[in-house]
Protein backbone atom coordinates (compact mmCIF):
# COMPACT_ATOMS: atom_id res chain seq x y z
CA UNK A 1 -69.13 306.60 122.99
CA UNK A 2 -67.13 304.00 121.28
CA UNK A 3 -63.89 305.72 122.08
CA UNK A 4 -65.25 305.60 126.09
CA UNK A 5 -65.99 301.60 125.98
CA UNK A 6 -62.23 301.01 124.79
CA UNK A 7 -61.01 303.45 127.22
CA UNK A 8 -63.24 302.03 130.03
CA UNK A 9 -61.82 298.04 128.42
CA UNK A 10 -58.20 299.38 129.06
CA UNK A 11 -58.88 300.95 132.82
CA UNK A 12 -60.33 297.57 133.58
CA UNK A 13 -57.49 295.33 131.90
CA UNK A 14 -54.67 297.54 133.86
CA UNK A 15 -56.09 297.08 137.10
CA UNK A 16 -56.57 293.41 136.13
CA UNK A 17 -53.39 292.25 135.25
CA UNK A 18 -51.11 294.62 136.98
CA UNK A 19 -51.73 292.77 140.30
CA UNK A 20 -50.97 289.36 138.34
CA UNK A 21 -47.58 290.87 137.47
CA UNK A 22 -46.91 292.42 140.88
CA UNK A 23 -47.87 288.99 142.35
CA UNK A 24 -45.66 287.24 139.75
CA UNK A 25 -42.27 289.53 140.43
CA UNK A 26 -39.40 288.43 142.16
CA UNK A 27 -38.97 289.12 145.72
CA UNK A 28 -35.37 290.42 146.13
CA UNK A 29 -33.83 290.28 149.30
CA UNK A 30 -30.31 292.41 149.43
CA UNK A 31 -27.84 292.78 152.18
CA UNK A 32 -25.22 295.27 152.85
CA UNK A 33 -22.54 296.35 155.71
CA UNK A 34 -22.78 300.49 155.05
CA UNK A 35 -19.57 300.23 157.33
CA UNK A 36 -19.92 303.20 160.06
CA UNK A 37 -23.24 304.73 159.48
CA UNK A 38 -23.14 307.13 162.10
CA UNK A 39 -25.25 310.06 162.72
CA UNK A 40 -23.31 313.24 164.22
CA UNK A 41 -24.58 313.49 167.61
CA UNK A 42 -22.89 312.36 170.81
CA UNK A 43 -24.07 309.38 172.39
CA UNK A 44 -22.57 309.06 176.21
CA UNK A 45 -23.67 305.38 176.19
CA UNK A 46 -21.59 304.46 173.04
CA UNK A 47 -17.61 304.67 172.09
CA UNK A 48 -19.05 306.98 169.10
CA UNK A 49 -16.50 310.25 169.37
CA UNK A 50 -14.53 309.27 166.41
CA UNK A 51 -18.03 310.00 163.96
CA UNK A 52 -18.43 313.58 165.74
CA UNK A 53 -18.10 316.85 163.78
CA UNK A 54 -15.22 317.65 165.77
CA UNK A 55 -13.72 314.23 166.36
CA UNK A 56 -11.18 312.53 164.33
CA UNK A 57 -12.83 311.44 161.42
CA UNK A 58 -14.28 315.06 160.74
CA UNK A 59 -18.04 313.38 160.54
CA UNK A 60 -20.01 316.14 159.45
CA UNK A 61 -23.92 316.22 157.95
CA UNK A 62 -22.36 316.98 154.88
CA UNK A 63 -20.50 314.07 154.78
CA UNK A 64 -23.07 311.98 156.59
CA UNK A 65 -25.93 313.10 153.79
CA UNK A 66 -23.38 311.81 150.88
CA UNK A 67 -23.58 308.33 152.19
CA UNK A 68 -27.15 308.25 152.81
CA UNK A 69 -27.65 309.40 149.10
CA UNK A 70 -25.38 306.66 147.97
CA UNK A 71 -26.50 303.67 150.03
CA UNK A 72 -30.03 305.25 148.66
CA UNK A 73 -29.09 305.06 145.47
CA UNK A 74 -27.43 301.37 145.61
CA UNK A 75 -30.77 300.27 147.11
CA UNK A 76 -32.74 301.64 144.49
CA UNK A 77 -29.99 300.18 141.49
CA UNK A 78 -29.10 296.74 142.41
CA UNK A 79 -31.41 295.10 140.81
CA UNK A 80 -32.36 297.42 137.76
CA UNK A 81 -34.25 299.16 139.45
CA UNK A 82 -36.47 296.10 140.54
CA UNK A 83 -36.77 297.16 144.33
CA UNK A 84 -35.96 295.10 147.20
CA UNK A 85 -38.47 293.98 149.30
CA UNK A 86 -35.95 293.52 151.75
CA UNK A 87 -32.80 294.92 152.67
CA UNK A 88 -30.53 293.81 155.60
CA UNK A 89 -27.82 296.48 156.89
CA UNK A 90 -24.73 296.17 159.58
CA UNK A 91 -23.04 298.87 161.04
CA UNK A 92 -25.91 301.64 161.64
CA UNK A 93 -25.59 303.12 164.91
CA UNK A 94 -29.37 303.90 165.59
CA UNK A 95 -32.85 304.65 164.50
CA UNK A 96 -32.05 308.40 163.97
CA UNK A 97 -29.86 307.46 161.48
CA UNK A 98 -32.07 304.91 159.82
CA UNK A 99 -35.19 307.50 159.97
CA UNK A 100 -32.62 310.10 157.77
CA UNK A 101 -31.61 307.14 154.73
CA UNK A 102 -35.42 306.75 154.64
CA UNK A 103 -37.02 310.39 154.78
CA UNK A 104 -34.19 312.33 153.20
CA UNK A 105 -33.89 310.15 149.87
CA UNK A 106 -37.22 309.19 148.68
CA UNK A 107 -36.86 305.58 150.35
CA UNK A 108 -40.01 306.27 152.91
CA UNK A 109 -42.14 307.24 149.40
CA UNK A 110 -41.34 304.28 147.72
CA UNK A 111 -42.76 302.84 150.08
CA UNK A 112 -39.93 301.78 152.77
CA UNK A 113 -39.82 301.35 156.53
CA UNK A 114 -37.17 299.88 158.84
CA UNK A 115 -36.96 297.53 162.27
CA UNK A 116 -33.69 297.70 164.38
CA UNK A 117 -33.19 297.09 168.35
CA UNK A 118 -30.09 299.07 170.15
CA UNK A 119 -27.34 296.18 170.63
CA UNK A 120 -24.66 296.29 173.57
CA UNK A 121 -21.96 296.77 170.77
CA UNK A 122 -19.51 299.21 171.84
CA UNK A 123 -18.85 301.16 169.21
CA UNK A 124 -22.41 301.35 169.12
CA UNK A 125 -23.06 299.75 165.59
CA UNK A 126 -26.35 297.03 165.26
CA UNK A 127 -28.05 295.22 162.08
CA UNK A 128 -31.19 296.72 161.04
CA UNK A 129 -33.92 295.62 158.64
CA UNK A 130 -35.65 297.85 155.57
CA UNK A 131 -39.26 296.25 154.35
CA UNK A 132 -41.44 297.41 151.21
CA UNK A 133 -44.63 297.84 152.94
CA UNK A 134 -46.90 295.63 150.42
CA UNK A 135 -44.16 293.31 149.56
CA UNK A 136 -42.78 292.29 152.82
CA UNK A 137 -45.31 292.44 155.62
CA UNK A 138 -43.43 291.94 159.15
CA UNK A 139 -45.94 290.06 161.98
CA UNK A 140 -42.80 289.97 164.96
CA UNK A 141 -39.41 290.62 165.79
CA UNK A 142 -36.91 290.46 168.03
CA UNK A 143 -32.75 290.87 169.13
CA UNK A 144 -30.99 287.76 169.79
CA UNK A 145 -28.54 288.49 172.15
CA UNK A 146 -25.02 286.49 171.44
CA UNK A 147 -22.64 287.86 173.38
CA UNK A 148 -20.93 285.73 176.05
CA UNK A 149 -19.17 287.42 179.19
CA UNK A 150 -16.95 284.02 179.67
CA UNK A 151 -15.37 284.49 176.20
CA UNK A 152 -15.01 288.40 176.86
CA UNK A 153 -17.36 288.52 173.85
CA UNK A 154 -19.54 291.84 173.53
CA UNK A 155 -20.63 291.49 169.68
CA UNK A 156 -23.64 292.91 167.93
CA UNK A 157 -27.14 291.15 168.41
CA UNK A 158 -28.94 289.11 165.56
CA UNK A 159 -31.91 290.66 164.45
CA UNK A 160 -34.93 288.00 163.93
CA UNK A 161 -37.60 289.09 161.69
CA UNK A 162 -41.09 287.16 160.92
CA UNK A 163 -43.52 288.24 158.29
CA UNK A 164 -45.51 287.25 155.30
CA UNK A 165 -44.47 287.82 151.65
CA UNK A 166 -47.12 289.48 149.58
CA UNK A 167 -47.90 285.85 148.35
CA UNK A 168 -48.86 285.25 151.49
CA UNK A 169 -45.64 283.07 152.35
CA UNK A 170 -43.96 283.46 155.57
CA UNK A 171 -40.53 284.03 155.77
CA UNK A 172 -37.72 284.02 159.01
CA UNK A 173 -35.04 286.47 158.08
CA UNK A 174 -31.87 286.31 160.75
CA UNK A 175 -29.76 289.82 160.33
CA UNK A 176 -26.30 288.92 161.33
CA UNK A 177 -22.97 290.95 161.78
CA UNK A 178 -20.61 288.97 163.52
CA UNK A 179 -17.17 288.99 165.67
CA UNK A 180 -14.12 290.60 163.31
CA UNK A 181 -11.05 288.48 162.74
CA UNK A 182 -9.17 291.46 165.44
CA UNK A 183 -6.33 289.33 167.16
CA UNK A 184 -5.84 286.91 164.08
CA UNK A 185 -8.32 284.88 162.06
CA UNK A 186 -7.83 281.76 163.95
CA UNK A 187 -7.66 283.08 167.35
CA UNK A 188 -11.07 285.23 167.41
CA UNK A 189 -13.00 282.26 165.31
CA UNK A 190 -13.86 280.34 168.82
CA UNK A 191 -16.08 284.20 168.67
CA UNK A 192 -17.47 283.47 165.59
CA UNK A 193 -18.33 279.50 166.34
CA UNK A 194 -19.51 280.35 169.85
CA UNK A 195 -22.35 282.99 167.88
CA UNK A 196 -23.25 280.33 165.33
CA UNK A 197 -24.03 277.97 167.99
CA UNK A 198 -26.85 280.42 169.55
CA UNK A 199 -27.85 281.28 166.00
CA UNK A 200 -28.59 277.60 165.15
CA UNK A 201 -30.41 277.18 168.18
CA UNK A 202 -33.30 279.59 166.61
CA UNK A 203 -32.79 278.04 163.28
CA UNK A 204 -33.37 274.54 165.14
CA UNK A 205 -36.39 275.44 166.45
CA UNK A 206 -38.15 276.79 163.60
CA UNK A 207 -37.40 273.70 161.62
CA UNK A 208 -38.38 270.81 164.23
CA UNK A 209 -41.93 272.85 163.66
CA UNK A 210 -42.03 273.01 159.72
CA UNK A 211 -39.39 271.48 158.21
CA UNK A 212 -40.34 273.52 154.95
CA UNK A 213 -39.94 276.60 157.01
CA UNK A 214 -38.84 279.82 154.33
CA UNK A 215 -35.31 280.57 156.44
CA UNK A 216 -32.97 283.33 155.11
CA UNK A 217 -29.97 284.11 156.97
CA UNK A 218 -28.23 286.91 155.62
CA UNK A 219 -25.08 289.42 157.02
CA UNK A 220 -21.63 289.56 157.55
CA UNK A 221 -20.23 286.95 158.76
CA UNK A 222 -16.34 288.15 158.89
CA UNK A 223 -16.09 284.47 157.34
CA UNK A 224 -15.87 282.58 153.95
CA UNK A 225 -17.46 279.22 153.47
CA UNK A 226 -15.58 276.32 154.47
CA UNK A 227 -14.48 277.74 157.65
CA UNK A 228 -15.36 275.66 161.23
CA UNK A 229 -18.27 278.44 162.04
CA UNK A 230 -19.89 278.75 158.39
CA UNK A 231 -19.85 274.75 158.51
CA UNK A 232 -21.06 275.08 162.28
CA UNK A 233 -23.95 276.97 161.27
CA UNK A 234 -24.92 275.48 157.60
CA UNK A 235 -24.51 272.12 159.17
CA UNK A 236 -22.23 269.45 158.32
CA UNK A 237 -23.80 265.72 158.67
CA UNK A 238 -27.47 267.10 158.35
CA UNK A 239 -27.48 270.36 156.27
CA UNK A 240 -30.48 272.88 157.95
CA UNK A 241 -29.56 275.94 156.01
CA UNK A 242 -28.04 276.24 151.97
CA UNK A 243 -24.95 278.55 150.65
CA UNK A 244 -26.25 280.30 147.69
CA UNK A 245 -22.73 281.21 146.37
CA UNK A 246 -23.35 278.45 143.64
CA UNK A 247 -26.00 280.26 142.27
CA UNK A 248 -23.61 283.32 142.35
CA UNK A 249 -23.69 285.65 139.49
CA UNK A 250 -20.24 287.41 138.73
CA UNK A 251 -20.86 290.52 137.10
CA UNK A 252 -17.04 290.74 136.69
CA UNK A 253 -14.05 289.22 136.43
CA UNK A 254 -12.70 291.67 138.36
CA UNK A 255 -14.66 291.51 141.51
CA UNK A 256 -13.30 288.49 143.19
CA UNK A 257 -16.12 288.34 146.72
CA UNK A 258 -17.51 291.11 149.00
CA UNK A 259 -14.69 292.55 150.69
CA UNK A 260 -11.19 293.11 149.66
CA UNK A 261 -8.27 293.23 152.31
CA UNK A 262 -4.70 293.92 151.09
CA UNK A 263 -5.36 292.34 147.70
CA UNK A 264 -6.95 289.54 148.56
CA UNK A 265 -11.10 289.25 147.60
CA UNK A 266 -12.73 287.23 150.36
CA UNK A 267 -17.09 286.34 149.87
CA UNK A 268 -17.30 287.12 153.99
CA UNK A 269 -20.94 288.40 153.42
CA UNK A 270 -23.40 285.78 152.47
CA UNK A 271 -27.35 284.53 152.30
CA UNK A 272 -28.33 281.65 153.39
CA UNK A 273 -31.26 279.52 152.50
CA UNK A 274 -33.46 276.93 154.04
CA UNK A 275 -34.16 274.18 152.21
CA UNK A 276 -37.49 275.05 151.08
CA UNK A 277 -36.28 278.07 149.51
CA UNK A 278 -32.63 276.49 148.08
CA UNK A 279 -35.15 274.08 146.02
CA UNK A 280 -36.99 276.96 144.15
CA UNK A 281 -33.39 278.56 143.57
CA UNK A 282 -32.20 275.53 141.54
CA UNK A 283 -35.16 274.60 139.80
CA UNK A 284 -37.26 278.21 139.30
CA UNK A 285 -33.88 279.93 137.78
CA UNK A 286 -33.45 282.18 140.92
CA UNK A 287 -29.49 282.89 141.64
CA UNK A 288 -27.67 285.20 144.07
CA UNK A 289 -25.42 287.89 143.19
CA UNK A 290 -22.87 290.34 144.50
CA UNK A 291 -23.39 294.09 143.15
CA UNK A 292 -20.83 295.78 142.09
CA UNK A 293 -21.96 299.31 140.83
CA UNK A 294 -19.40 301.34 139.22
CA UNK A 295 -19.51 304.31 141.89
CA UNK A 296 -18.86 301.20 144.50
CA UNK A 297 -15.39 300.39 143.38
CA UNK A 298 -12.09 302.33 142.88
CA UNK A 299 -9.20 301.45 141.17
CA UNK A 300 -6.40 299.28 143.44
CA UNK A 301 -2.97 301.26 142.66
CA UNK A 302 -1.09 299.16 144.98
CA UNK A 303 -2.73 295.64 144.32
CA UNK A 304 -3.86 296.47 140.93
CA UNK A 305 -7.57 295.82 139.37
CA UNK A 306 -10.34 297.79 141.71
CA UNK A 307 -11.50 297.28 145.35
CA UNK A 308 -14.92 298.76 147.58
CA UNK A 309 -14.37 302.39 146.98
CA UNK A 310 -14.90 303.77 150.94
CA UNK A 311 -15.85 306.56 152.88
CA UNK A 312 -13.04 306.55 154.66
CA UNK A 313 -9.34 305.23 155.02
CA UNK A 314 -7.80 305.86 158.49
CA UNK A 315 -8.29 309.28 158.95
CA UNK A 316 -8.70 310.68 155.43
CA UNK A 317 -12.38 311.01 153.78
CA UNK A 318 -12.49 309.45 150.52
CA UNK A 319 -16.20 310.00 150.00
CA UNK A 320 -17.11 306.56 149.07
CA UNK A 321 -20.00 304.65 150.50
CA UNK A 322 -18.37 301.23 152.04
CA UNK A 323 -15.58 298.33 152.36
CA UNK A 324 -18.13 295.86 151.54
CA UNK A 325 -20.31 295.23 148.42
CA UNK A 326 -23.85 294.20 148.77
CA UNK A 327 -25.07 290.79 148.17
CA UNK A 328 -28.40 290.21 146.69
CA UNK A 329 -30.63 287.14 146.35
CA UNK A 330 -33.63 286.99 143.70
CA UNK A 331 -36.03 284.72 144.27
CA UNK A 332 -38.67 284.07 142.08
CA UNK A 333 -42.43 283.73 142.66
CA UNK A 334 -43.21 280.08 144.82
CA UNK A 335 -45.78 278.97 146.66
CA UNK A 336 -44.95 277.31 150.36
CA UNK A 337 -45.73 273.84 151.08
């Protein structure tokens, strides 16, 4: 009987306190460009041929099922095994796709589901949005659309995302992926100004209501900080949204920012804060970090030191997972004001 009352003391104290410490854990927020997660079927809307069985990439479900289990896996890893409760992607070409990363690799049991709206992208890539049912609770959504037929601009919408934390604190998340530096950095970054300018419009508007709004901006911005659009959108007399990169961790000397182009590191993928959330960062020891997993990286031959091992280069499958790393932010528990 005795032995009973301590086992019946124990039930009680797990189902106590575990909620405490589920209420008290971090809520992780990581973002990642999969770079060309296609699935293998033709779509006659979409410049997609090069990702076909018999096109010239060679995309097969082979191949394809490789990456999923990889971008799985980095999901699942980047934080010790601490799961996101959020997880921003660029480059997925459609729900199909999205519906095989979740059901194929234990993502939908753990508890996983996903948001995206087709874009008018050409190539027929968007940004899409994983949530942790129970940890990340999402009340509306919606595609910005930020492409501009005066600036012969097609470019992938913004994906806006409102929900509730399971601390009950609503959060914005913006799920960006925008123009490429094609035609010269300085040429195409009118593109990348003209998208920040819609972009801040949102951001605007959420703030002149609550100007403690919880505001993450996250995605690849095919910029670093200090360029006109990154100071466009963070703002420059009046800040409205926070670079985390100086609560960066670096894992490694050797990883030098997100994406590596002929030997150079650039941070072009980011997270931004509001200022509501940059305030717990500083004082609440949260930081931001970019994840470099050993099966992410290669070694650099001709540049020397290791770069984003890919799936691809040109026409010749490497069987790597991306050009980018993820970025991750970790914030810890807060309450909103």
């Amino acid at each position: 009987m005795m032995v009973l009352k301590y086992v019946f003391a124990a039930f009680l104290l797990f189902f106590c306190v575990t909620p405490l410490l589920a209420q008290a854990s971090p809520f992780t927020v990581l973002f990642y460009n999969v770079e060309n997660l296609y699935d293998c079927e033709k779509d006659s809307l979409k410049d997609d041929g090069e990702f076909l069985p018999d096109g010239d990439k060679y995309w097969t479900f082979y191949r394809l099922n490789n990456k999923l289990k990889a971008i799985s896996k980095v999901i699942i890893a980047s934080n010790k095994w601490d799961l996101p409760a959020v997880v921003g992607l660029c480059e997925v070409e459609n729900a199909a796709v999205l519906k095989h990363l979740l059901y194929s690799n234990g993502l939908y049991q753990l508890g996983y589901r996903f948001l995206h709206v087709d874009g008018p992208d050409k190539r027929g890539v968007d940004v899409a949005l994983l949530y942790r049912k129970g940890v990340f609770t999402p009340l509306s959504y919606q595609s910005i659309n930020v492409s501009n037929a005066d600036m012969n601009l097609v470019t992938r919408d913004v994906l806006y995302v409102k929900g509730l934390s399971n601390q009950n604190d609503t959060l914005h998340f913006f799920i960006n992926h925008w123009p490429s530096k094609l035609g010269g950095e300085m040429q195409s970054e009118p593109r990348r100004e003209y998208v920040a300018h819609q972009l801040n419009l949102k951001v605007d508007s959420l703030l002149s209501l609550n100007n403690q709004a919880n505001i993450i901006v996250m995605g690849d911005f095919n910029a670093e900080i200090g360029t006109s659009s990154i100071s466009l959108l963070l703002g420059e007399l009046v800040p409205r949204l926070f670079e985390t990169a100086s609560v960066t961790k670096m894992i490694s000397d050797k990883i030098g920012g997100s994406h590596k182009y002929q030997g150079q590191w650039a941070l072009i993928d980011h997270v931004f804060v509001s200022a509501s959330i940059h305030r717990v960062l500083l004082t609440n020891n949260g930081f931001s970090q970019i994840v470099s997993l050993p099966f992410l990286l290669e070694d650099d031959p001709t540049y020397s030191g290791v770069k984003p091992y890919r799936t691809y280069v040109g026409p010749r499958y490497l069987g790597g997972v991306s050009d980018h790393l993820p970025v991750m932010l970790v914030l810890p528990p807060f309450t909103s004001q």
